[in-house]
C-alpha atoms as a PDB file:
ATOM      1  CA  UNK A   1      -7.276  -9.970 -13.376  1.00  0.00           C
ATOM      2  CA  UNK A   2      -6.004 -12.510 -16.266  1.00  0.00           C
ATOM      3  CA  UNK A   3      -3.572  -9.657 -17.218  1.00  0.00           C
ATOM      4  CA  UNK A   4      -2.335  -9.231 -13.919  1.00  0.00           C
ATOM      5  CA  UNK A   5      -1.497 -13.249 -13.304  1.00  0.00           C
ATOM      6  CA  UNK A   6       0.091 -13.772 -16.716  1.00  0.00           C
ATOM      7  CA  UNK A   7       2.532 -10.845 -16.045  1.00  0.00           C
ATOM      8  CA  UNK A   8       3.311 -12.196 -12.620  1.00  0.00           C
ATOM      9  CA  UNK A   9       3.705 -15.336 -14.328  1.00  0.00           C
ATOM     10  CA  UNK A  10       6.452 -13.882 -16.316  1.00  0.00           C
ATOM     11  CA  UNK A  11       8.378 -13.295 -12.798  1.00  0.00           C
ATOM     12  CA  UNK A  12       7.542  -9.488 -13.267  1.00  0.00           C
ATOM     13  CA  UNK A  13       7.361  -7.729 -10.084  1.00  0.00           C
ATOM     14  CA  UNK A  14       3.364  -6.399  -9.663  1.00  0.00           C
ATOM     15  CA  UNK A  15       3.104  -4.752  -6.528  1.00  0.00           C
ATOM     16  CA  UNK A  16      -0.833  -3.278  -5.553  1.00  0.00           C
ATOM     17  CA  UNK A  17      -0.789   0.520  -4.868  1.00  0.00           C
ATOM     18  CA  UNK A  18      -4.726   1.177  -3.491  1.00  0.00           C
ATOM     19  CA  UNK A  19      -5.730   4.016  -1.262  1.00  0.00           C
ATOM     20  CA  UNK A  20      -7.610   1.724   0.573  1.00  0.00           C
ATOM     21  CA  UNK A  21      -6.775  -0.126   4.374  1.00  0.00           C
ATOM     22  CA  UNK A  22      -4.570  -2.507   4.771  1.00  0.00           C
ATOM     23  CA  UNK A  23      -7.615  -5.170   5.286  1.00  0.00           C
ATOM     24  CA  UNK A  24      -9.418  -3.825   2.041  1.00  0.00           C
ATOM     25  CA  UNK A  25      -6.343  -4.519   0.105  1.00  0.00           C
ATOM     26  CA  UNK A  26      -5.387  -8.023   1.338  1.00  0.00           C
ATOM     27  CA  UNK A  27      -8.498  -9.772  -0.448  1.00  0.00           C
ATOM     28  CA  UNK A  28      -7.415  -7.582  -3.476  1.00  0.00           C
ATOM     29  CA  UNK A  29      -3.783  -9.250  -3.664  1.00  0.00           C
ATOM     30  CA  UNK A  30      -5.195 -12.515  -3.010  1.00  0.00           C
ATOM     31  CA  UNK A  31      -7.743 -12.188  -5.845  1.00  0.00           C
ATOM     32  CA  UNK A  32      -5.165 -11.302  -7.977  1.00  0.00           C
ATOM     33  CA  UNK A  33      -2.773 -14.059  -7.532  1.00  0.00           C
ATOM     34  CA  UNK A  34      -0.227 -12.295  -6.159  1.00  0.00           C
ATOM     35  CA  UNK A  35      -0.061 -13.069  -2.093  1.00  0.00           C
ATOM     36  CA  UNK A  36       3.361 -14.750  -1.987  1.00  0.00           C
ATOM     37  CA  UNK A  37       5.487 -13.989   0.621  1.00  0.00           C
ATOM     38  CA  UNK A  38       8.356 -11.658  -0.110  1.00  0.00           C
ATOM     39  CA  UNK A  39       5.271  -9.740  -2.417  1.00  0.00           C
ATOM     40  CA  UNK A  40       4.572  -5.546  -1.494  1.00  0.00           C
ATOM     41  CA  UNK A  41       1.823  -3.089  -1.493  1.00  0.00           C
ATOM     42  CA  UNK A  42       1.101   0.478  -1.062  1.00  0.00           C
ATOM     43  CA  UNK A  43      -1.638   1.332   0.972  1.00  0.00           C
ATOM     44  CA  UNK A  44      -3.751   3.885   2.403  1.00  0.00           C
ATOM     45  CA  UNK A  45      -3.116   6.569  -0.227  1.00  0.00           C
ATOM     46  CA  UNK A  46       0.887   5.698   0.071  1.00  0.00           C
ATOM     47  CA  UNK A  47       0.774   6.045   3.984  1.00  0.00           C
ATOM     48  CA  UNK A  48       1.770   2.116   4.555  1.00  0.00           C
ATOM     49  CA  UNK A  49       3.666  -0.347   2.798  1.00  0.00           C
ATOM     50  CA  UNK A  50       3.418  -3.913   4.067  1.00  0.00           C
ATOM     51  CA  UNK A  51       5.446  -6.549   2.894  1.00  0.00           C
ATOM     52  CA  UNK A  52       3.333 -10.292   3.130  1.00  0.00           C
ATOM     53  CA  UNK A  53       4.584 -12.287   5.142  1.00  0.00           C
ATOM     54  CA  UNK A  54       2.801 -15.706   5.795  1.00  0.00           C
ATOM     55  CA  UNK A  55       4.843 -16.287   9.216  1.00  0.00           C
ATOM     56  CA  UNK A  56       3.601 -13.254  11.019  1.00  0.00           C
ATOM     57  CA  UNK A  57       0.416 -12.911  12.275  1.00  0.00           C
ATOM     58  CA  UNK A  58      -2.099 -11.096  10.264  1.00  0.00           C
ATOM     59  CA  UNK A  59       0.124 -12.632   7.140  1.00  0.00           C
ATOM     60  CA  UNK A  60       1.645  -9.472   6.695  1.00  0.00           C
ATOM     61  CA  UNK A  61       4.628  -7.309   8.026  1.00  0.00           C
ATOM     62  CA  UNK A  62       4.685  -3.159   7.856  1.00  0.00           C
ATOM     63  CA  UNK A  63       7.563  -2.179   5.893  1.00  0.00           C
ATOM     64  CA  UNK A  64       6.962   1.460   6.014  1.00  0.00           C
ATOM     65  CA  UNK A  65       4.673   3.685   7.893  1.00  0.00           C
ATOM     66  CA  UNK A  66       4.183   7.752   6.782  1.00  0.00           C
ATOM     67  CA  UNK A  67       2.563   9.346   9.544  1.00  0.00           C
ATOM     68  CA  UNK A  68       0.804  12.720   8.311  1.00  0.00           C
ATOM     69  CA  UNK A  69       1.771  15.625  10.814  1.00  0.00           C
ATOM     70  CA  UNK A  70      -2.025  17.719  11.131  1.00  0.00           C
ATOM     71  CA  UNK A  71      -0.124  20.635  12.262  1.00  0.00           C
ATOM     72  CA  UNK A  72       2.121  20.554   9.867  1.00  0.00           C
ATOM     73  CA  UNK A  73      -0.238  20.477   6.679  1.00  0.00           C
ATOM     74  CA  UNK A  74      -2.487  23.287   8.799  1.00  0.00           C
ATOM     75  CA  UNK A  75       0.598  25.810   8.841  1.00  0.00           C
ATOM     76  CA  UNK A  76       1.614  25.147   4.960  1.00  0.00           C
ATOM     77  CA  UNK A  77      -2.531  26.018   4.174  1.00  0.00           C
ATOM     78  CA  UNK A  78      -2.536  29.043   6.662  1.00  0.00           C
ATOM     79  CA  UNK A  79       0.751  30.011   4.877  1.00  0.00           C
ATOM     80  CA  UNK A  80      -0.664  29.764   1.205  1.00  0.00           C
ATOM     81  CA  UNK A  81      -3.929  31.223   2.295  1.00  0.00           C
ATOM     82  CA  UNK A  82      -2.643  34.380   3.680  1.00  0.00           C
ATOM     83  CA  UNK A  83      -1.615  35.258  -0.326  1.00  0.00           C
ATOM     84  CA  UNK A  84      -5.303  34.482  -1.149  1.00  0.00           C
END
């Protein structure tokens, strides 16, 4: 975690990219050193970015939300299986 500070002492942009939740990741960032607002992170396997944000709420804001389509991803499998 020593690495991690010193480059964001540099004024290098670190950003956290975790599959984990959104509240599994925000002890992470804080750990690190690197919960200023303004700061990103990817989330849940690249579904959510959140931007922190020490004025809202939860101390975060969602920047970007991916929302997997079930049907979708079952008709590309169906597809590639009927080749099997």
């Amino acid at each position: 975690m020593s690495s991690i500070r010193a480059v964001a002492a540099a004024n290098a942009h670190v950003m956290i990219a975790t599959g984990r939740s959104i509240r599994d990741t925000l002890p992470i960032i804080e750990a690190v050193g690197l919960s200023r607002d303004g700061a990103y992170a990817v989330c849940c396997n690249g579904a959510i970015t959140i931007q922190l944000d020490s004025s809202a709420p939860d101390g975060y804001r969602l920047h970007r939300v991916t929302t997997l389509m079930p049907g979708q991803v079952l008709r590309s499998c169906s597809a590639s299986c009927l080749t099997c």
